[in-house]
PDB file of N, CA and C in Angstrom:
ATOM      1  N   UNK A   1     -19.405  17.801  10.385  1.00  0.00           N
ATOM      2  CA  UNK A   1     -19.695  17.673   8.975  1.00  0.00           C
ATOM      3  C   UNK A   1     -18.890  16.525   8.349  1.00  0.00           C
ATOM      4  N   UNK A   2     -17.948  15.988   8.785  1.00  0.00           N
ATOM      5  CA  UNK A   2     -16.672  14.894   8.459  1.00  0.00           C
ATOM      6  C   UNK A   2     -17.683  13.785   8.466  1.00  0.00           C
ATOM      7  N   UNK A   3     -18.629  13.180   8.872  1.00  0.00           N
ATOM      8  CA  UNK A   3     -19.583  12.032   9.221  1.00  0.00           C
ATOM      9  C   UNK A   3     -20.330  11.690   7.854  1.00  0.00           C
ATOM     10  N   UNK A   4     -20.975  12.705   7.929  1.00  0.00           N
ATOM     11  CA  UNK A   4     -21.980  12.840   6.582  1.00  0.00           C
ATOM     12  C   UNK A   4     -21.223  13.040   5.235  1.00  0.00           C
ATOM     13  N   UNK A   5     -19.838  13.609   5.175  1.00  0.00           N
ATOM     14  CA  UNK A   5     -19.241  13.302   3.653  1.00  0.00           C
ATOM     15  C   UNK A   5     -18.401  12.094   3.891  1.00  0.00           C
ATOM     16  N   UNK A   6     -17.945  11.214   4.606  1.00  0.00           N
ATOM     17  CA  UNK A   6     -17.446  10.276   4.554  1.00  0.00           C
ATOM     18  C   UNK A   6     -18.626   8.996   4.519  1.00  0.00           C
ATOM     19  N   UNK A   7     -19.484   9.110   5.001  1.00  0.00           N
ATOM     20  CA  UNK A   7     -20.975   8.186   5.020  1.00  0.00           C
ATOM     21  C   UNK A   7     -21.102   8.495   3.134  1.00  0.00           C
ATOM     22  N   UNK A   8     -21.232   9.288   2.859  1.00  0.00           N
ATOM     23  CA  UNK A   8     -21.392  10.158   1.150  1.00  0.00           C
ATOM     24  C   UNK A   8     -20.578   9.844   0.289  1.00  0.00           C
ATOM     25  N   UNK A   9     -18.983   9.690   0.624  1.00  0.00           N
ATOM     26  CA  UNK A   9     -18.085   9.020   0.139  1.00  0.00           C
ATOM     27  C   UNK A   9     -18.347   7.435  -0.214  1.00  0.00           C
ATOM     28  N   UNK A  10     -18.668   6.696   0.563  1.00  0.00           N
ATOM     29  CA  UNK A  10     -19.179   5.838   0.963  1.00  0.00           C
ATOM     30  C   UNK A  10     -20.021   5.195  -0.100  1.00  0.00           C
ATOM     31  N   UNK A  11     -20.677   5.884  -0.168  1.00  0.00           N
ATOM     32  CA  UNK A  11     -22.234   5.799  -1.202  1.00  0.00           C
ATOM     33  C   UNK A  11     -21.708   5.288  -2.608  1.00  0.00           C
ATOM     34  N   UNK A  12     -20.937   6.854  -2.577  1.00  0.00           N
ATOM     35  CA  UNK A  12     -20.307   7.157  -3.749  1.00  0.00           C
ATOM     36  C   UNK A  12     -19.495   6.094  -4.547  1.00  0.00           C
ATOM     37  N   UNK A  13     -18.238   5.348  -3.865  1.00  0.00           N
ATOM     38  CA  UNK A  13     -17.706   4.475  -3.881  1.00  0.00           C
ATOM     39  C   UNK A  13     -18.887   3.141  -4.808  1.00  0.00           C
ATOM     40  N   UNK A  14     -19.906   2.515  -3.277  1.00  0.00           N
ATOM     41  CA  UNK A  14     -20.336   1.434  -3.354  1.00  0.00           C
ATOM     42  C   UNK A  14     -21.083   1.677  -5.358  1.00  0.00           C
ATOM     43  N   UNK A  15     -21.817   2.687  -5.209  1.00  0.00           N
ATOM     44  CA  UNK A  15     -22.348   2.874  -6.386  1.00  0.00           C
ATOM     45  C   UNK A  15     -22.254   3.291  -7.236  1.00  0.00           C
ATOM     46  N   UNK A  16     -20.765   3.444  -7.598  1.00  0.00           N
ATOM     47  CA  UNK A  16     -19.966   3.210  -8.620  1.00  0.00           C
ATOM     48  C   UNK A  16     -19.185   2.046  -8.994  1.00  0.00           C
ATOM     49  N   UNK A  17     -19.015   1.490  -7.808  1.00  0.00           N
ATOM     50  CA  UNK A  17     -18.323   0.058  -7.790  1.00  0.00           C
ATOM     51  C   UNK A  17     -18.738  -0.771  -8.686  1.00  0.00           C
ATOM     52  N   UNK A  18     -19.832  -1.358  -8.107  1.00  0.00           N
ATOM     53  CA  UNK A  18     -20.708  -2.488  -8.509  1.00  0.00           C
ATOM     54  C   UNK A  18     -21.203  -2.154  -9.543  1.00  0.00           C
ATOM     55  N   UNK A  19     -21.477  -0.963 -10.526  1.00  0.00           N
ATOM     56  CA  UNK A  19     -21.629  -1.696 -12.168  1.00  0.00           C
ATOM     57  C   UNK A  19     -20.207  -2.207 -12.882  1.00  0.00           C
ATOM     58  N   UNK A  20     -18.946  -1.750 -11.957  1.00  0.00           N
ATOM     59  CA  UNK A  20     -17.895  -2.079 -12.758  1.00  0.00           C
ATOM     60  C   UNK A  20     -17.758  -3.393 -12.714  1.00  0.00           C
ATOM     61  N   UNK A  21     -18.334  -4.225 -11.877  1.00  0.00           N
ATOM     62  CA  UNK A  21     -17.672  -5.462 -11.591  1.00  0.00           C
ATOM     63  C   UNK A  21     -18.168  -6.288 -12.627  1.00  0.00           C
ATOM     64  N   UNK A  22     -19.206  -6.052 -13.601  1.00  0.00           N
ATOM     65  CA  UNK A  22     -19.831  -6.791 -14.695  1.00  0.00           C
ATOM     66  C   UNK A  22     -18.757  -6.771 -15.608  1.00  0.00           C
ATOM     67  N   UNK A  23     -17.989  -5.335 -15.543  1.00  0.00           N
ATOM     68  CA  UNK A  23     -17.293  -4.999 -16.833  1.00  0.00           C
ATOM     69  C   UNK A  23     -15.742  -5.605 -16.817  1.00  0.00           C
ATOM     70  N   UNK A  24     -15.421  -5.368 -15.190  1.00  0.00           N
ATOM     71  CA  UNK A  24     -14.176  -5.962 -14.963  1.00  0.00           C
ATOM     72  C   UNK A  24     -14.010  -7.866 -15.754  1.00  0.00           C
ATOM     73  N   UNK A  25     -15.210  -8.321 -15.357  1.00  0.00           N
ATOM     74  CA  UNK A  25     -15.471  -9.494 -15.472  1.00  0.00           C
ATOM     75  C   UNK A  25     -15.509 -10.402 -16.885  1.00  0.00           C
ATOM     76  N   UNK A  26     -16.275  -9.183 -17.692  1.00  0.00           N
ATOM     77  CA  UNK A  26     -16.045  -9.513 -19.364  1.00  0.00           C
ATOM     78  C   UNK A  26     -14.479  -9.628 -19.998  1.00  0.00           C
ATOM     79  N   UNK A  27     -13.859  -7.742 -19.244  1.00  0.00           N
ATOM     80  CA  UNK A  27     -12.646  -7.775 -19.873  1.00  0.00           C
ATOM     81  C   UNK A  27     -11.631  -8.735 -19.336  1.00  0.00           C
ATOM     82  N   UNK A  28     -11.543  -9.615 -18.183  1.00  0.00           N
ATOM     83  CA  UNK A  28     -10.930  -9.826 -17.963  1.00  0.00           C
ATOM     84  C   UNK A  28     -10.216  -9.566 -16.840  1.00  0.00           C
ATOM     85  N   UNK A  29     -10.271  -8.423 -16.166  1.00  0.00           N
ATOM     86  CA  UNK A  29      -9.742  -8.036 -15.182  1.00  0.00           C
ATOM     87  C   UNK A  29     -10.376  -8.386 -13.531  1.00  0.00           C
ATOM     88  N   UNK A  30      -9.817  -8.296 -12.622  1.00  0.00           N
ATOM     89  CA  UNK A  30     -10.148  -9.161 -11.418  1.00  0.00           C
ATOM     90  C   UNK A  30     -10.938  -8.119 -11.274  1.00  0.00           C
ATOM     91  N   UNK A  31     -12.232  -8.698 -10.482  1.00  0.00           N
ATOM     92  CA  UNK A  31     -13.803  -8.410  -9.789  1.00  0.00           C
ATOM     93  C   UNK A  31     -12.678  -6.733  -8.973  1.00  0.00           C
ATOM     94  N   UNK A  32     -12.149  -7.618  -8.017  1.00  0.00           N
ATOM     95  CA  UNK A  32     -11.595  -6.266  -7.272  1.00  0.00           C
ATOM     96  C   UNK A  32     -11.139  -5.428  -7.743  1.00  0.00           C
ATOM     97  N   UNK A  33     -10.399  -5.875  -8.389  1.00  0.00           N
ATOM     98  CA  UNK A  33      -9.312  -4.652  -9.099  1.00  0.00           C
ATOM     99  C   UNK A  33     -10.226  -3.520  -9.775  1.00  0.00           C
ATOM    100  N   UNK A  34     -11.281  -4.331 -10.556  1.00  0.00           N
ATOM    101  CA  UNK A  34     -11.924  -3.421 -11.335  1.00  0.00           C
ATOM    102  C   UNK A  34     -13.336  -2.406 -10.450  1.00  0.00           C
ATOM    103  N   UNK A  35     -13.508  -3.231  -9.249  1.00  0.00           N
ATOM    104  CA  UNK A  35     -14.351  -2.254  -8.407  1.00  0.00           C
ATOM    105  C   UNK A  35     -13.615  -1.468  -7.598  1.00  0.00           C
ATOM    106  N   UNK A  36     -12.394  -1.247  -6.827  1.00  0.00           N
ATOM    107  CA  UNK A  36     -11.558  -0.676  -5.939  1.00  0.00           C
ATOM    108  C   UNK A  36     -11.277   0.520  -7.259  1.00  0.00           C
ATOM    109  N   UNK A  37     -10.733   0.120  -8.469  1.00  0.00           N
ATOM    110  CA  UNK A  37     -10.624   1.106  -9.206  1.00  0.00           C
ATOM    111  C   UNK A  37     -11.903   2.000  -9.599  1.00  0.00           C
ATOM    112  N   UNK A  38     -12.433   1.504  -9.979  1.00  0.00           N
ATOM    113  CA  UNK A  38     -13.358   2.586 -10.263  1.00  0.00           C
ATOM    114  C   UNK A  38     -14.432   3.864  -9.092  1.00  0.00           C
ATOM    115  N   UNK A  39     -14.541   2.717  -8.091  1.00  0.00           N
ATOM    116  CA  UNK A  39     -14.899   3.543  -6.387  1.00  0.00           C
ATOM    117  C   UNK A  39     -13.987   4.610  -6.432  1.00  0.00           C
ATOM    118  N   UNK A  40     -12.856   4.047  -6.850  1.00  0.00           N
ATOM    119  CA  UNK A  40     -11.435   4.930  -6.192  1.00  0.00           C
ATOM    120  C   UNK A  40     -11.665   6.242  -7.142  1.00  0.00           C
ATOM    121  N   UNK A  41     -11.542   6.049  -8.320  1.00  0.00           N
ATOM    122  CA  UNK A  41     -11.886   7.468  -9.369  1.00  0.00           C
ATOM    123  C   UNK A  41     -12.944   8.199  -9.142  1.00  0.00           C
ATOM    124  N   UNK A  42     -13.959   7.746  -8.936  1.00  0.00           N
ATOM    125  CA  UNK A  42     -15.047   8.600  -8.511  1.00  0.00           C
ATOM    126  C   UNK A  42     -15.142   9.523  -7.172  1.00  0.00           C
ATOM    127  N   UNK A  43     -14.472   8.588  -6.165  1.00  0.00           N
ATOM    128  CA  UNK A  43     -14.454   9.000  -4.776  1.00  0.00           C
ATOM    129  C   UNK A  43     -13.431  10.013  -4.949  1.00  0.00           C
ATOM    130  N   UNK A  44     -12.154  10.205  -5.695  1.00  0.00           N
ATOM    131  CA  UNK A  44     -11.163  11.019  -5.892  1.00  0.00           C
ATOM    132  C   UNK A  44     -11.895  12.072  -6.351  1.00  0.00           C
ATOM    133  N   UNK A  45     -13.186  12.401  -7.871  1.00  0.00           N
ATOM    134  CA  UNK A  45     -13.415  13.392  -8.095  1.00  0.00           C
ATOM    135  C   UNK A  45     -13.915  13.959  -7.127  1.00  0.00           C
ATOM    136  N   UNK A  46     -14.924  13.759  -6.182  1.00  0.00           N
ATOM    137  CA  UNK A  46     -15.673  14.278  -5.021  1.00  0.00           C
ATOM    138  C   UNK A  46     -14.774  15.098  -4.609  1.00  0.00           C
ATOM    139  N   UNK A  47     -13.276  14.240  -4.116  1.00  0.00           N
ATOM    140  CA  UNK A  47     -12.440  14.796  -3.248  1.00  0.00           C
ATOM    141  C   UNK A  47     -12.006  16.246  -3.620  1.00  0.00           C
ATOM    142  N   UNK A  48     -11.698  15.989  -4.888  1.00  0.00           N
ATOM    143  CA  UNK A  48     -10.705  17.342  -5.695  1.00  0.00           C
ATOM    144  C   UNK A  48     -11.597  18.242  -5.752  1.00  0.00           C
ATOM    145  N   UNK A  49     -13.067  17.887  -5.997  1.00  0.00           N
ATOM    146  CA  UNK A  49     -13.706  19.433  -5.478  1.00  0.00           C
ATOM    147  C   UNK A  49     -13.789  19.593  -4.535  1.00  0.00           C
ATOM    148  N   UNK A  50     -14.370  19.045  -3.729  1.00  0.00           N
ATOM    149  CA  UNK A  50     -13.971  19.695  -2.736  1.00  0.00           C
ATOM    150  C   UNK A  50     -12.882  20.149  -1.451  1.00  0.00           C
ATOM    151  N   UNK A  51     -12.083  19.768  -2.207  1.00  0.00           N
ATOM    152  CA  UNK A  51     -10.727  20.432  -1.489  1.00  0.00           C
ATOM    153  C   UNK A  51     -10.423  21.692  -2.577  1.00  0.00           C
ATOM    154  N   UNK A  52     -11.101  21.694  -3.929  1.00  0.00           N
ATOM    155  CA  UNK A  52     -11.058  23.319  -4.613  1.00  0.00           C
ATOM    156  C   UNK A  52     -11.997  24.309  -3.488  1.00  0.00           C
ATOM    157  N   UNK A  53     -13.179  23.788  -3.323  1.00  0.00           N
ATOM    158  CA  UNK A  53     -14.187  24.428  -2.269  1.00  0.00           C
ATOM    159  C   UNK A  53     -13.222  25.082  -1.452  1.00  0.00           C
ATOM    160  N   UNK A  54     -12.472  24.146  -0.810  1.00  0.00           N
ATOM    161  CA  UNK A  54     -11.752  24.449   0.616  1.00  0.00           C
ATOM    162  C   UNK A  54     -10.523  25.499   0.656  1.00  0.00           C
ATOM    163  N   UNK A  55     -10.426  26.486  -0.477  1.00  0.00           N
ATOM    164  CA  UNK A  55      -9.309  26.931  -0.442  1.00  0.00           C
ATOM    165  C   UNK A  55      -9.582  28.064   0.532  1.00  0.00           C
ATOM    166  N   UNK A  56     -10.954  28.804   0.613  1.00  0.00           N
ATOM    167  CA  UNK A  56     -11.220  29.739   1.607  1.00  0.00           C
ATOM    168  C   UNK A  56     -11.276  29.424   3.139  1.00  0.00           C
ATOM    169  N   UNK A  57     -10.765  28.290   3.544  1.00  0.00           N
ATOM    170  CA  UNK A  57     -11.065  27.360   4.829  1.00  0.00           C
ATOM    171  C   UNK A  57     -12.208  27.103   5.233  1.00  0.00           C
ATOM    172  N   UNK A  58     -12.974  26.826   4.441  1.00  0.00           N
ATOM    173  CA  UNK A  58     -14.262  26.851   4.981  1.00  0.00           C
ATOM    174  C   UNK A  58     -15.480  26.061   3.713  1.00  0.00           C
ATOM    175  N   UNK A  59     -15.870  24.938   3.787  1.00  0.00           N
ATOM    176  CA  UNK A  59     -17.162  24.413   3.239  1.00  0.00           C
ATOM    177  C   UNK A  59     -18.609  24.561   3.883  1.00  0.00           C
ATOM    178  N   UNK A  60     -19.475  25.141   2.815  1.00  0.00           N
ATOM    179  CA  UNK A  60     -20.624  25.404   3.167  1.00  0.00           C
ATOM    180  C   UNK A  60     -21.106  24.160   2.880  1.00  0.00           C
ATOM    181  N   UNK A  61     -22.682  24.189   3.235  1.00  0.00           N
ATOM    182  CA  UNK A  61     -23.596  22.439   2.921  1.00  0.00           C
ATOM    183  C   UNK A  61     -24.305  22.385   1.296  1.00  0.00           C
ATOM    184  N   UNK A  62     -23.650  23.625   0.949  1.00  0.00           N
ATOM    185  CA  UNK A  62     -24.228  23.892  -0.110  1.00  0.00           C
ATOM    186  C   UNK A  62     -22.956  23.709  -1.507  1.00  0.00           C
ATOM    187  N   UNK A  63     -21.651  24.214  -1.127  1.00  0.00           N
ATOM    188  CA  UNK A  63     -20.217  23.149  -1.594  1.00  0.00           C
ATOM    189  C   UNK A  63     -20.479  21.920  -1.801  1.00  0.00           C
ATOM    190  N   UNK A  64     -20.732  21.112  -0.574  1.00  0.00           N
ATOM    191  CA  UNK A  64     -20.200  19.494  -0.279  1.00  0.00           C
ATOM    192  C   UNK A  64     -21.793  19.087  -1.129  1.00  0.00           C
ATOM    193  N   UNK A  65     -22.780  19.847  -1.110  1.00  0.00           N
ATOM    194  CA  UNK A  65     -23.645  18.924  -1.760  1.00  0.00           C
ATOM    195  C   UNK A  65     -23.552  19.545  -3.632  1.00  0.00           C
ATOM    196  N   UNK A  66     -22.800  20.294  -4.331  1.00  0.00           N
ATOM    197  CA  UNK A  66     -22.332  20.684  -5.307  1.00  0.00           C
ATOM    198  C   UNK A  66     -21.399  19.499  -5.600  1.00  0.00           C
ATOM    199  N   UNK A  67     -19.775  19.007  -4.871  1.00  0.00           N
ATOM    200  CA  UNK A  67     -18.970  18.595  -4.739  1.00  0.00           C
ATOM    201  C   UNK A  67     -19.657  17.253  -5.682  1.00  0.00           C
ATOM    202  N   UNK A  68     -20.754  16.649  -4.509  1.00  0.00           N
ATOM    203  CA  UNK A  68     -21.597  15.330  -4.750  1.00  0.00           C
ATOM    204  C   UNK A  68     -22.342  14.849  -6.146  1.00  0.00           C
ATOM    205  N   UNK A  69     -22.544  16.111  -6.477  1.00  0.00           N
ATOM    206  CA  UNK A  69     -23.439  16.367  -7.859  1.00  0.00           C
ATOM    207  C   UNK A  69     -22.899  16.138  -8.502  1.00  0.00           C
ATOM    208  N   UNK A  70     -21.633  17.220  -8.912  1.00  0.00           N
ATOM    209  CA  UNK A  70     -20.781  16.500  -9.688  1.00  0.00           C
ATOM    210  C   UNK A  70     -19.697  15.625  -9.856  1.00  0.00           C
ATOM    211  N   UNK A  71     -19.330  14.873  -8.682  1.00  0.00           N
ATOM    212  CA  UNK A  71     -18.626  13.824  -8.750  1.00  0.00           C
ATOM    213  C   UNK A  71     -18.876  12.311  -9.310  1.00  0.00           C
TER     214      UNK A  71
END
């Protein structure tokens, strides 16, 4: 299951990234800085749910695709 949420992570990241880089660009702030940051916040919410999911040791496919929804 590690494949498919890190491929998901992934996603997550790229397509959140790239509208920031318009914005990074107006305010001022470097292309990267402002896409690494914002990938990074989004990819973090994913994370924090689902490591709430994980307190029973155990994620269902039905968690990690909850996790996704709302991250």
């Amino acid at each position: 299951m590690m494949k498919p949420i890190l491929i998901r992570l992934t996603s997550v990241f790229v397509a959140t990234a790239i509208p920031n880089i318009g914005v990074g660009a107006a305010v001022g702030v470097e292309v990267w800085r402002a896409s690494v940051m914002s990938g990074a916040i989004a990819c973090l919410a994913v994370v924090q749910s689902l490591a709430k999911s994980y307190r029973d040791g155990t994620l269902t496919q039905a968690e990690v695709d909850k996790a996704f929804e709302e991250g």
